[in-house]
N, C-alpha and C. Protein backbone atom coordinates (compact mmCIF):
# COMPACT_ATOMS: atom_id res chain seq x y z
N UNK A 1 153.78 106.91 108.54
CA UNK A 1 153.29 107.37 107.24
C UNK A 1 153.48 106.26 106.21
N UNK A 2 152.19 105.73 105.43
CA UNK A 2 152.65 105.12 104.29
C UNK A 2 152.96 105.87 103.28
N UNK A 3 154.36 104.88 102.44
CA UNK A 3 154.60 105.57 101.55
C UNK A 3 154.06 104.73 100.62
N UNK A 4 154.00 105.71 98.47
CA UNK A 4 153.66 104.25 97.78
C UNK A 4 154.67 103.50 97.50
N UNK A 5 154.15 102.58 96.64
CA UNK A 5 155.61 101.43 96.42
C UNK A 5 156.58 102.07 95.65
N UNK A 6 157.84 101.71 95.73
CA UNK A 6 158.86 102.02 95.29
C UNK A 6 159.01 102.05 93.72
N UNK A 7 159.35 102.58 92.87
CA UNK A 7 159.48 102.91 91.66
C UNK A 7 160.44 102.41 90.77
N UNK A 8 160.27 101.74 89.56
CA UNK A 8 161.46 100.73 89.61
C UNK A 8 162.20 102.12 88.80
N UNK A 9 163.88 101.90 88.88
CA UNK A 9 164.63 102.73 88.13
C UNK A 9 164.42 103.66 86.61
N UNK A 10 163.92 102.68 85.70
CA UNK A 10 163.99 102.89 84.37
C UNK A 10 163.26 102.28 84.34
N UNK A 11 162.71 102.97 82.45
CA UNK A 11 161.85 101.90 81.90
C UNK A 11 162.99 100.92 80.72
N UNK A 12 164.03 101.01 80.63
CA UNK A 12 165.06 100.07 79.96
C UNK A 12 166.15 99.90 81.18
N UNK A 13 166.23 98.41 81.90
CA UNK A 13 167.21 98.28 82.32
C UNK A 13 168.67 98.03 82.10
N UNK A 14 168.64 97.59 80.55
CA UNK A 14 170.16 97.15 79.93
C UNK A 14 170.78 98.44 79.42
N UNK A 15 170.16 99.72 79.67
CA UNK A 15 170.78 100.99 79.03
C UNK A 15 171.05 101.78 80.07
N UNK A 16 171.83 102.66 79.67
CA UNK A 16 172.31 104.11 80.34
C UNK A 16 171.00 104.90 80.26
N UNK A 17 170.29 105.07 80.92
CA UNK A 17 168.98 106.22 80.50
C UNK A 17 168.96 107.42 81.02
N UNK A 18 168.83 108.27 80.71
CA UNK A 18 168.07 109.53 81.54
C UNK A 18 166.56 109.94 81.28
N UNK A 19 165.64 110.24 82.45
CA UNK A 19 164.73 110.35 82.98
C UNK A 19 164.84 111.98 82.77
N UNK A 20 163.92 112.49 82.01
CA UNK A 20 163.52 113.93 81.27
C UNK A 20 161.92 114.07 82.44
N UNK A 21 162.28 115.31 82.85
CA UNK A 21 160.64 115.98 83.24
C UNK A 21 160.41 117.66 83.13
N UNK A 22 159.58 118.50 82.81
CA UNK A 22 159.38 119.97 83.28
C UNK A 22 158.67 120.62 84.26
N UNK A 23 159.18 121.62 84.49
CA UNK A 23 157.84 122.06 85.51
C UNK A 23 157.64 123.52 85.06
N UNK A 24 156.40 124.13 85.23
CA UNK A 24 156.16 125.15 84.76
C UNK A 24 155.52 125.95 83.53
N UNK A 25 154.84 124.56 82.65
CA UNK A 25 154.61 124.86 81.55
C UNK A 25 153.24 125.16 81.66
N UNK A 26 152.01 125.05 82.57
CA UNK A 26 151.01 126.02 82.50
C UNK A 26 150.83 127.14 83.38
N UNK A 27 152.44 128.30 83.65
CA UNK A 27 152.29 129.06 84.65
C UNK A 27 152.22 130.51 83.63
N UNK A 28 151.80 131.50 83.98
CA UNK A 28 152.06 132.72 83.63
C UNK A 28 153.13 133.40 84.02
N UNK A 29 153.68 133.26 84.16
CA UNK A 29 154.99 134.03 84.01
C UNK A 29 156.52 133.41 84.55
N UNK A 30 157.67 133.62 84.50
CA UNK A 30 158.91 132.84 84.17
C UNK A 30 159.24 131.69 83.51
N UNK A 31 160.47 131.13 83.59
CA UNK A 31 160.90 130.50 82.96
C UNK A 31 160.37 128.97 82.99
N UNK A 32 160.22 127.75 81.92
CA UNK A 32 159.67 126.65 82.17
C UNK A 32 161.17 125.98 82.49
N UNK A 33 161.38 125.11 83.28
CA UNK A 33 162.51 123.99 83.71
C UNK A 33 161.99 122.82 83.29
N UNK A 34 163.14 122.50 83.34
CA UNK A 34 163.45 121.19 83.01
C UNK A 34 164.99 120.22 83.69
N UNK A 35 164.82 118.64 84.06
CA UNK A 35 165.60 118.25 84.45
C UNK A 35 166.21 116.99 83.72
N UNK A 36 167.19 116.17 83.65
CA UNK A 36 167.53 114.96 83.25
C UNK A 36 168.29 114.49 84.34
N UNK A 37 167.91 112.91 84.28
CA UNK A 37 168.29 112.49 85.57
C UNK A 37 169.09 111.19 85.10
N UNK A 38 170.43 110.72 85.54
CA UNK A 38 171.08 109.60 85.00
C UNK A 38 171.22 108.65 86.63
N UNK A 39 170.13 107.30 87.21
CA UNK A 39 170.26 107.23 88.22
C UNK A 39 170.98 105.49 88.27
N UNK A 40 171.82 105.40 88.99
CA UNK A 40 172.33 104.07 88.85
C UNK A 40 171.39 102.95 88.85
N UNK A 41 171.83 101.97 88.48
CA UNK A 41 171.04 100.66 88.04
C UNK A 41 170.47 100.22 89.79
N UNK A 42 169.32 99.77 89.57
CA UNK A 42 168.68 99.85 91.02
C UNK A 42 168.24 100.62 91.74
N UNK A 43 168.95 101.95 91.64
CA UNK A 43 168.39 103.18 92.34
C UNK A 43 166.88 103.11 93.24
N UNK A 44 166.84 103.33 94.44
CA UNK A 44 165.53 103.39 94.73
C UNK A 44 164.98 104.14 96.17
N UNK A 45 164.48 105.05 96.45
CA UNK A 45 164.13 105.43 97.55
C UNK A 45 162.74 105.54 97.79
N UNK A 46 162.36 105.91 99.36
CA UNK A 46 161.11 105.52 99.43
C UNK A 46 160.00 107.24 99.03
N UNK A 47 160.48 108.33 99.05
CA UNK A 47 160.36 109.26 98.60
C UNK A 47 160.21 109.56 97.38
N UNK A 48 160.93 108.76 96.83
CA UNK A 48 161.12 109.32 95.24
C UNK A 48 159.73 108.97 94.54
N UNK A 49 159.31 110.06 94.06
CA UNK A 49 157.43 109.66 93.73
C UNK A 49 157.70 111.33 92.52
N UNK A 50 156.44 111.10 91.65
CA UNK A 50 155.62 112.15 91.21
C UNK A 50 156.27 113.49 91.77
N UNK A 51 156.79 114.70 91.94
CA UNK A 51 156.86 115.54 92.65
C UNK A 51 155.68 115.88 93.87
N UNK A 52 154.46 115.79 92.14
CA UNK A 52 153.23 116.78 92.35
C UNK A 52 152.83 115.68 94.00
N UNK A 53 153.13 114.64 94.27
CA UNK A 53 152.49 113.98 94.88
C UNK A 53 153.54 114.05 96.50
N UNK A 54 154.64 114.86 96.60
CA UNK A 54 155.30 115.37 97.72
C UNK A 54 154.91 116.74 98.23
N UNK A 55 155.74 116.47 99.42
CA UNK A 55 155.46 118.38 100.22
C UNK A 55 156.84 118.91 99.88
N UNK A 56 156.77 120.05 99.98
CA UNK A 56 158.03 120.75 99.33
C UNK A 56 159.08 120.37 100.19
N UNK A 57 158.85 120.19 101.39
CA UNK A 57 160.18 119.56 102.58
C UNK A 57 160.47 118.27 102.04
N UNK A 58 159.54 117.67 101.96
CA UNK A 58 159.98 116.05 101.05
C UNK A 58 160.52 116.29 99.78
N UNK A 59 160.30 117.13 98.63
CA UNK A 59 160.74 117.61 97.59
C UNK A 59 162.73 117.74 98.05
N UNK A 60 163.08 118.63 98.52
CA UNK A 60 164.35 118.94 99.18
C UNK A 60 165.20 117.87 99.51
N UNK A 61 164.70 116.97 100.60
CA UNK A 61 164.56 116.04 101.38
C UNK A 61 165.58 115.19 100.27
N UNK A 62 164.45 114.93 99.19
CA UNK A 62 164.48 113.78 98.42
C UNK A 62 165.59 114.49 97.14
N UNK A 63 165.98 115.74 96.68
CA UNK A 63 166.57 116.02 95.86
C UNK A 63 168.32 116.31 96.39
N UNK A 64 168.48 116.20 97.78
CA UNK A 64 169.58 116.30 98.18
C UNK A 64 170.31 114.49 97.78
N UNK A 65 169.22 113.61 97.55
CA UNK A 65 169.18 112.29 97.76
C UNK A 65 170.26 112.19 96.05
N UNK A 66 168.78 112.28 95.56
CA UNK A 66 169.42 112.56 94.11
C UNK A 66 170.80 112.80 93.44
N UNK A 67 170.76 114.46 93.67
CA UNK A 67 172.39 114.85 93.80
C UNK A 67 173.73 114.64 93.71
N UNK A 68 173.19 113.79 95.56
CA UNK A 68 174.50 113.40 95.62
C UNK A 68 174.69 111.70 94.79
N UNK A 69 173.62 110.78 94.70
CA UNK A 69 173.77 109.49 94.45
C UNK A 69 173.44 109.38 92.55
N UNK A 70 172.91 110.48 91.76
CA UNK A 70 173.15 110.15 90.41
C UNK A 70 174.35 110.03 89.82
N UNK A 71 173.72 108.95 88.80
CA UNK A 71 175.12 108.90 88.02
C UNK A 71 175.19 110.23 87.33
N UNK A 72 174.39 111.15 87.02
CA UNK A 72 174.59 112.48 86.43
C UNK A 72 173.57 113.17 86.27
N UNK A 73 173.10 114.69 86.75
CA UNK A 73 172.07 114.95 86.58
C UNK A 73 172.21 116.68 85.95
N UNK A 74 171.23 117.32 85.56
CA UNK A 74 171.33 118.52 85.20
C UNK A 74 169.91 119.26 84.82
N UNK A 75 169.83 120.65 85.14
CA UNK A 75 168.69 121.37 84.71
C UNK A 75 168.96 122.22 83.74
N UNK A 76 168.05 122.61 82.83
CA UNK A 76 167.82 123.50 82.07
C UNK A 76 166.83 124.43 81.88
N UNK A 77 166.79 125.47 81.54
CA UNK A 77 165.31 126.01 81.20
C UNK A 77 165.12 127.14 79.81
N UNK A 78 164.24 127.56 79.81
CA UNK A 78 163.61 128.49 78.67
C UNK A 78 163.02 129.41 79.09
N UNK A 79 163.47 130.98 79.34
CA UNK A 79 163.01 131.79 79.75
C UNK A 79 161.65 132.05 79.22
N UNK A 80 160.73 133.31 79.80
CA UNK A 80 159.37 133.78 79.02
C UNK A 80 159.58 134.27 77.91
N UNK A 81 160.61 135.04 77.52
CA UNK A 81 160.77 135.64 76.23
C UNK A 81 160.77 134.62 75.01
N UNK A 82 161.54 133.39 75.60
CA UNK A 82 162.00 132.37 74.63
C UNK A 82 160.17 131.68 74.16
N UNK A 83 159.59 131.70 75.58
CA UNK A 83 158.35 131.07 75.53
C UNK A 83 157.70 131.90 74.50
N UNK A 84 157.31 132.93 74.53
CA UNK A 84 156.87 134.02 73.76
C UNK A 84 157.07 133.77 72.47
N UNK A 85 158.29 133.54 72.05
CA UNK A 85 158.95 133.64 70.41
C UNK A 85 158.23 132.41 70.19
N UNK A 86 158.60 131.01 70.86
CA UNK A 86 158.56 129.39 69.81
C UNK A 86 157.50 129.22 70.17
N UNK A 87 157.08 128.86 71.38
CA UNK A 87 155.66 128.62 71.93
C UNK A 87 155.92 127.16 73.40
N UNK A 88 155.51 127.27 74.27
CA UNK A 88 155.40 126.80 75.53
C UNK A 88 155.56 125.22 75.13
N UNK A 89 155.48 124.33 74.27
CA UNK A 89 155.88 123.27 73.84
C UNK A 89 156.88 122.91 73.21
N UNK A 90 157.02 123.73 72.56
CA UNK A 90 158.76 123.94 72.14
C UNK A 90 159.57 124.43 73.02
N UNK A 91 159.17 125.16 73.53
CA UNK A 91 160.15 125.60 75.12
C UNK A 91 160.31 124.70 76.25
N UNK A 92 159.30 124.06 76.33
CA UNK A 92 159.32 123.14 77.19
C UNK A 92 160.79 121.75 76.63
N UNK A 93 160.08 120.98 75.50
CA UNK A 93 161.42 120.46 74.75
C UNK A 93 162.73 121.29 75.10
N UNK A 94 162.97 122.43 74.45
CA UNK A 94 164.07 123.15 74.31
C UNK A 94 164.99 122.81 75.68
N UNK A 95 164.19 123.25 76.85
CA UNK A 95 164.52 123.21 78.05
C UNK A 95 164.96 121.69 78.52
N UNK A 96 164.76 120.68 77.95
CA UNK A 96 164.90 119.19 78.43
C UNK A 96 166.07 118.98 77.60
N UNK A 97 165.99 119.61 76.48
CA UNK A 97 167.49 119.27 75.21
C UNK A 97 168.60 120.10 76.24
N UNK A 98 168.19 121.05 76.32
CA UNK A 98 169.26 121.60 77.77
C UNK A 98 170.13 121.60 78.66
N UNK A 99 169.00 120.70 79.81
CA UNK A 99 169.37 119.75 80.58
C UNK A 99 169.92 118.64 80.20
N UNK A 100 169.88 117.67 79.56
CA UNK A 100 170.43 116.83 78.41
C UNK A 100 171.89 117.36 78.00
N UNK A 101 171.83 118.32 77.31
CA UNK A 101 173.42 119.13 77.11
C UNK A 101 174.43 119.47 78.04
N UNK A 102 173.73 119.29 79.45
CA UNK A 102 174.28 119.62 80.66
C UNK A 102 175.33 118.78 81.25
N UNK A 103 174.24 116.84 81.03
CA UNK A 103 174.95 115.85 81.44
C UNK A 103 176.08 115.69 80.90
N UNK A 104 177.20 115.20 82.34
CA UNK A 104 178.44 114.68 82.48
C UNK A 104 178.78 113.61 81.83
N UNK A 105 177.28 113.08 81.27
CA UNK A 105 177.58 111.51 80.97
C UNK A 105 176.33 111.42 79.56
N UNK A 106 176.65 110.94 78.39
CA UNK A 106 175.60 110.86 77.12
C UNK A 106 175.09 110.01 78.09
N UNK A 107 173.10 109.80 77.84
CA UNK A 107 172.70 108.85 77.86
C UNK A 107 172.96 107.93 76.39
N UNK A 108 171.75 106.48 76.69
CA UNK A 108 172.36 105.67 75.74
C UNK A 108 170.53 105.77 75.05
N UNK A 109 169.61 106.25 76.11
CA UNK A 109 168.16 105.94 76.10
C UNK A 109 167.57 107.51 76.59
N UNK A 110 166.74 108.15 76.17
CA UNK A 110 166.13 108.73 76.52
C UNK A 110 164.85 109.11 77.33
N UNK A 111 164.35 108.70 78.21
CA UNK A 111 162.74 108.24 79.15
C UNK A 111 161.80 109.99 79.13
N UNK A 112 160.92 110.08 78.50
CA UNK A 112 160.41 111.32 78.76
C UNK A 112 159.13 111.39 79.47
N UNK A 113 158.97 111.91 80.69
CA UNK A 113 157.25 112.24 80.90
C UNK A 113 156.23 113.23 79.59
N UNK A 114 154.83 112.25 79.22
CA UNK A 114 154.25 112.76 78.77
C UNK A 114 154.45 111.83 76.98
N UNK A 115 153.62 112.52 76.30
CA UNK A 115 153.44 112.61 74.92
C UNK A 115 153.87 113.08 73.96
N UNK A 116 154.87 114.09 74.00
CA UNK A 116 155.48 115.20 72.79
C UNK A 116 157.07 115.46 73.36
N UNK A 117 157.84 114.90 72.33
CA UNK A 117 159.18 115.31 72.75
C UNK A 117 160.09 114.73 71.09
N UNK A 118 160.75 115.59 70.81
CA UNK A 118 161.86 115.87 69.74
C UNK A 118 162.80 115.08 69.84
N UNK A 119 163.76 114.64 68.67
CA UNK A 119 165.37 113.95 68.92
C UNK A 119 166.20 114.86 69.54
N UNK A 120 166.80 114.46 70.37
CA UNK A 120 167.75 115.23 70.86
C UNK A 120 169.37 114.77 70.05
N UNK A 121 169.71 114.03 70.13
CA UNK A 121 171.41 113.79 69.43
C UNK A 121 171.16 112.69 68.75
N UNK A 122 171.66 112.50 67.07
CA UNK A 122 171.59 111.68 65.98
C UNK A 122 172.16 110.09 67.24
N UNK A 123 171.24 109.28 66.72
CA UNK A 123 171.62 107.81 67.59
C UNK A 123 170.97 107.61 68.85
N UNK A 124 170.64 108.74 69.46
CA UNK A 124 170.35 108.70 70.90
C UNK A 124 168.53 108.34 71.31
N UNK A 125 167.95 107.08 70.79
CA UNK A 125 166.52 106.81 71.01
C UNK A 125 166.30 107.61 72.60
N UNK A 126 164.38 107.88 71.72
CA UNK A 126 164.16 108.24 73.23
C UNK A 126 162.35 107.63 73.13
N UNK A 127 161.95 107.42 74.57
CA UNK A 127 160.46 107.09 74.23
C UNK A 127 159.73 107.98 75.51
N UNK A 128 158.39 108.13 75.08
CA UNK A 128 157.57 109.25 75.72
C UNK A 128 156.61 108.32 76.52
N UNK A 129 156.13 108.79 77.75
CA UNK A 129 155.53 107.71 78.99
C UNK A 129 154.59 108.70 79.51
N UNK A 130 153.36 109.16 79.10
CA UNK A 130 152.34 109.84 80.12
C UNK A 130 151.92 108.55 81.18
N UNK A 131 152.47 110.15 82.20
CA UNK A 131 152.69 109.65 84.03
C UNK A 131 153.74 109.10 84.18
N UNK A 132 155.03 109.25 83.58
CA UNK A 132 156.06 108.70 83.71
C UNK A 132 157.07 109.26 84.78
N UNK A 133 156.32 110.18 85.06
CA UNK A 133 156.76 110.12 86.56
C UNK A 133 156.32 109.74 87.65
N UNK A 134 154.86 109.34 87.77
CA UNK A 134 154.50 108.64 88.92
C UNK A 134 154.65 106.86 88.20
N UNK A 135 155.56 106.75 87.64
CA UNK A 135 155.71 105.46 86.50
C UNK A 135 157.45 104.68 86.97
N UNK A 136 158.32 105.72 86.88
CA UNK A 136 159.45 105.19 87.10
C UNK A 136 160.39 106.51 87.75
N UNK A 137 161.77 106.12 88.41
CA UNK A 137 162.49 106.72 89.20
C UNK A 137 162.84 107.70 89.16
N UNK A 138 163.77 107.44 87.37
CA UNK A 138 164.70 108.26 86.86
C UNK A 138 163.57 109.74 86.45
N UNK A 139 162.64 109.44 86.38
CA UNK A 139 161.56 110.49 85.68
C UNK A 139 161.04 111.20 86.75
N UNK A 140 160.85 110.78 88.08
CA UNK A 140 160.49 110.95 88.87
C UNK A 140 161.24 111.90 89.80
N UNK A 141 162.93 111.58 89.53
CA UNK A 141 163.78 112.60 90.26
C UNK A 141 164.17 113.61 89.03
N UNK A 142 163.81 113.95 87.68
CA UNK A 142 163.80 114.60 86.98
C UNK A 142 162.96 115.69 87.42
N UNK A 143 161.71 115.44 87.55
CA UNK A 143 160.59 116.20 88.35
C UNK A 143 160.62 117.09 89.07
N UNK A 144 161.37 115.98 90.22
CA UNK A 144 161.60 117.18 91.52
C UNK A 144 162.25 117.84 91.39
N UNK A 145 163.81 117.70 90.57
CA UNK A 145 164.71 118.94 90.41
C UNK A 145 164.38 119.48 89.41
N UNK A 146 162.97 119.71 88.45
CA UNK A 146 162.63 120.77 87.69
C UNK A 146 161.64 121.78 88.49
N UNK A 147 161.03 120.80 89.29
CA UNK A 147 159.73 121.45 90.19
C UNK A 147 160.75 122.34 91.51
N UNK A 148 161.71 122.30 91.80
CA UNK A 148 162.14 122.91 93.10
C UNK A 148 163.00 123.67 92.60
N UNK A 149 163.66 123.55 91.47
CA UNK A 149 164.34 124.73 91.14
C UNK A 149 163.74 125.67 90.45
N UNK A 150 162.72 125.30 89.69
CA UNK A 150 161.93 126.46 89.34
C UNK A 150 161.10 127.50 90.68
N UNK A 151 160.83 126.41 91.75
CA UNK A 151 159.95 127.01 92.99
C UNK A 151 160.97 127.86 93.52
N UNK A 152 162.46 127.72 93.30
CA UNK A 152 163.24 128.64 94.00
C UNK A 152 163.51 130.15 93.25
N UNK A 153 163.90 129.42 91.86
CA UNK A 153 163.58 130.77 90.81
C UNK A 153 162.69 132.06 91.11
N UNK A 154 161.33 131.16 91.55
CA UNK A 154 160.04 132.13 91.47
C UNK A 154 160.12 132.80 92.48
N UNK A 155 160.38 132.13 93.78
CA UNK A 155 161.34 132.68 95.39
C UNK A 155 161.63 133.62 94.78
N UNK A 156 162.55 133.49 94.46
CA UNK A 156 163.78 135.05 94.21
C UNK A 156 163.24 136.35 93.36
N UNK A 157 162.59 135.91 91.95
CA UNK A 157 161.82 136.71 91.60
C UNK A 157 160.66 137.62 92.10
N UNK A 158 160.19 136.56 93.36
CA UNK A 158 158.81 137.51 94.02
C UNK A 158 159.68 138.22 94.77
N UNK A 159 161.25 138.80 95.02
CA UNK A 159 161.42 139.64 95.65
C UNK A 159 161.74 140.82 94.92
N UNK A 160 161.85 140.56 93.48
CA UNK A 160 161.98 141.59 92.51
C UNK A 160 160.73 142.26 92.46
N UNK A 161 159.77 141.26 92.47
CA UNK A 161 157.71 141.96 91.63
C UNK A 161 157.38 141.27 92.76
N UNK A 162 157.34 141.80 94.01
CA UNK A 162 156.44 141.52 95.11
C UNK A 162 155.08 141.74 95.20
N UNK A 163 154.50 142.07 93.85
CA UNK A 163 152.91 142.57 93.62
C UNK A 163 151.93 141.75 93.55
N UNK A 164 152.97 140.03 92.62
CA UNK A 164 152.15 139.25 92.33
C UNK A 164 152.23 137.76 92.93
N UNK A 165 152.93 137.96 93.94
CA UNK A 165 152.43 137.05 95.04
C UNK A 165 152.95 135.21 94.88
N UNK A 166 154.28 135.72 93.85
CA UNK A 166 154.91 134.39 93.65
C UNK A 166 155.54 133.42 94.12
N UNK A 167 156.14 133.68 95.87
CA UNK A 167 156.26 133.37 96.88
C UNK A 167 155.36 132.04 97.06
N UNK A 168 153.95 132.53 96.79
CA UNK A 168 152.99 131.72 96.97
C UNK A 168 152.78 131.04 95.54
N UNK A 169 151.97 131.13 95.01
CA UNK A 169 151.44 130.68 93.80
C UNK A 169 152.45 130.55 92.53
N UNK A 170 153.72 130.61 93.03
CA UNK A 170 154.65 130.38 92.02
C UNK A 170 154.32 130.49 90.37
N UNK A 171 153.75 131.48 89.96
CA UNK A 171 152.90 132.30 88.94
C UNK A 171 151.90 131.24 87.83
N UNK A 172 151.78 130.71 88.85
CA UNK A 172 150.66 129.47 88.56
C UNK A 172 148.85 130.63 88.50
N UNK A 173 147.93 130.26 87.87
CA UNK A 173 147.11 131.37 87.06
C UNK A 173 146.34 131.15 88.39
N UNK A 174 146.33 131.45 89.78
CA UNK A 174 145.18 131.41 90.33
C UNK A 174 144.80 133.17 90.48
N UNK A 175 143.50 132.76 91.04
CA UNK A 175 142.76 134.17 91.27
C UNK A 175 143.72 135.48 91.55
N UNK A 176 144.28 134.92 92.58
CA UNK A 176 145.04 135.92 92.99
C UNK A 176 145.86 136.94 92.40
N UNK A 177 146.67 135.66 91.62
CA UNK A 177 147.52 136.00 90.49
C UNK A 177 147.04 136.93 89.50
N UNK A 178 146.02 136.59 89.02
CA UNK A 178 145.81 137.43 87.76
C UNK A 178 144.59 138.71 88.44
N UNK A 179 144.55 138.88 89.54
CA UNK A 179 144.27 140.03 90.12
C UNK A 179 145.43 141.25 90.49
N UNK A 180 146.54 140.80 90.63
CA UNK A 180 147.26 141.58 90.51
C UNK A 180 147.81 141.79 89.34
N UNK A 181 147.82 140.58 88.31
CA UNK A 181 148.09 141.29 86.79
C UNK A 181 146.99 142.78 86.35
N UNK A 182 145.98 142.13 86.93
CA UNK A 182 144.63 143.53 86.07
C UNK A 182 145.01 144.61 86.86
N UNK A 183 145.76 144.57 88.19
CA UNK A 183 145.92 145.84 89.16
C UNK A 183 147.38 146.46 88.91
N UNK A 184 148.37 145.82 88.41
CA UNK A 184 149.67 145.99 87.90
C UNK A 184 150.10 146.08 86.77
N UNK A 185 149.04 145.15 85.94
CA UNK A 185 149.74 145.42 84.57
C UNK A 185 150.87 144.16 84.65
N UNK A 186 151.28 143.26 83.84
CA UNK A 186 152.41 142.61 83.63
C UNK A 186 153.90 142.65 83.84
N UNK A 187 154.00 141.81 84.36
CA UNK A 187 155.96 142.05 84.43
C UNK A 187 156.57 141.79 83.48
N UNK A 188 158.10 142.15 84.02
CA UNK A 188 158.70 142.21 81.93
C UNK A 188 159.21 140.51 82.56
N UNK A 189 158.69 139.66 83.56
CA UNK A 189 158.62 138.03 83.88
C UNK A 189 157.49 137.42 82.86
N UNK A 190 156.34 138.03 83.03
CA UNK A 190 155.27 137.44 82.17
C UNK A 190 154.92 136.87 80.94
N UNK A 191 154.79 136.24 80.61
CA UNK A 191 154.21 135.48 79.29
C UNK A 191 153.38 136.63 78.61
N UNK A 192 153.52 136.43 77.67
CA UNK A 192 152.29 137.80 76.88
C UNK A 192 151.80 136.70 76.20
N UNK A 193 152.19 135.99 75.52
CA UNK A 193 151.33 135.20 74.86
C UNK A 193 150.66 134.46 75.34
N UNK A 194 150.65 134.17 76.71
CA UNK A 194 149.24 133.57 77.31
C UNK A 194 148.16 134.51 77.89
N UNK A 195 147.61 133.98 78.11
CA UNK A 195 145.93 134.83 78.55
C UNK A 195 145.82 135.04 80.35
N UNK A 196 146.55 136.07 79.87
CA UNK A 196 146.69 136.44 81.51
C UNK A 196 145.72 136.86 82.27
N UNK A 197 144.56 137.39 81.87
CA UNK A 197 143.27 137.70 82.39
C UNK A 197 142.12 136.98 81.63
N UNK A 198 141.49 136.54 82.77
CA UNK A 198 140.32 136.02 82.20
C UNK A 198 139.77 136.68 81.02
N UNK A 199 138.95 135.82 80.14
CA UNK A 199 138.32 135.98 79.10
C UNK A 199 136.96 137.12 79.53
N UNK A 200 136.28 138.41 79.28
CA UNK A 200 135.35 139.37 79.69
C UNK A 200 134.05 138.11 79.72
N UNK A 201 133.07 138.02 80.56
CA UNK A 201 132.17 137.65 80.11
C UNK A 201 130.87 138.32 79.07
């Protein structure tokens, strides 16, 4: 199997950084995650990629890697209710300030996937990188432990609301999904403020 090329650590090598990512922010229902990742200078495996761009066995695989070899890592999240009140962009943030609050260790640098992200602690720069996880390491193992712990979340939940099929579609808006919203009605998991059923034509 080829893999792609290796990912360099950070996008600042003379700093302490952590590598910020979420997962879950265009799903209908539960909580959005978020991870921060503090990975030693050099850090590098041949796995460590994009999440979106692994299989969930490689996801695992590669987050046991993580784990055990960061200099500090942590998740956070923002339930639906929370999503509901501020709004799915602020929750999303909220959830990365979180994880961030979690670490064993201040960063010195902040690395975020994407375009939109808040100060987190007076002093503590941070800069924003769309594709910064298929970009660099630390962002990259942020990813996976937002993307697999949320996939486990949703696990557990589809054994609560086995109606809507989260097992699978991890309440990501496909067909399916919002066929059993129109046949069930919403869970007290669900987003209300998103558009859970298609628009009538």
């Amino acid at each position: 199997m080829n893999h792609p090329p290796l990912l360099p650590t950070s996008f600042q090598t003379e700093l302490l950084e952590a590598g910020c990512d979420e997962a879950g922010r265009g799903c209908l229902a539960g909580p959005v995650f978020a991870a921060a990742v503090i990975l030693p200078p050099g850090f590098s495996h041949p796995l460590l990629h994009d999440s979106k761009a692994l299989s969930h066995r490689q996801r695992l695989e590669v987050r046991e890697v993580i784990q055990r070899e960061a200099v500090s890592w942590a998740v956070g999240s923002c339930s639906a209710a929370e999503i509901d009140e501020i709004n799915i962009l602020r929750a999303s943030i909220l959830a990365m300030h979180r994880a961030l609050d979690a670490l064993s260790v201040e960063p010195q640098l902040i690395a975020v996937d994407g375009n939109r992200f808040t100060p987190w602690r007076l002093g503590v720069p941070f800069t924003t990188i769309v594709k910064g996880d298929a970009k660099f390491a630390n962002i990259a193992a942020a990813s996976i432990l937002a993307k697999t712990y949320r996939d486990e979340f949703m696990a557990d939940a589809a054994r609560l609301y086995p109606a809507y099929g989260w097992e699978q579609n991890k309440a990501y808006p496909t067909a399916a999904h919002r066929a059993a919203i129109a046949a069930n009605g919403p869970s007290p998991l669900h987003r209300l403020t998103f558009r859970l059923l298609p628009t009538p034509k």
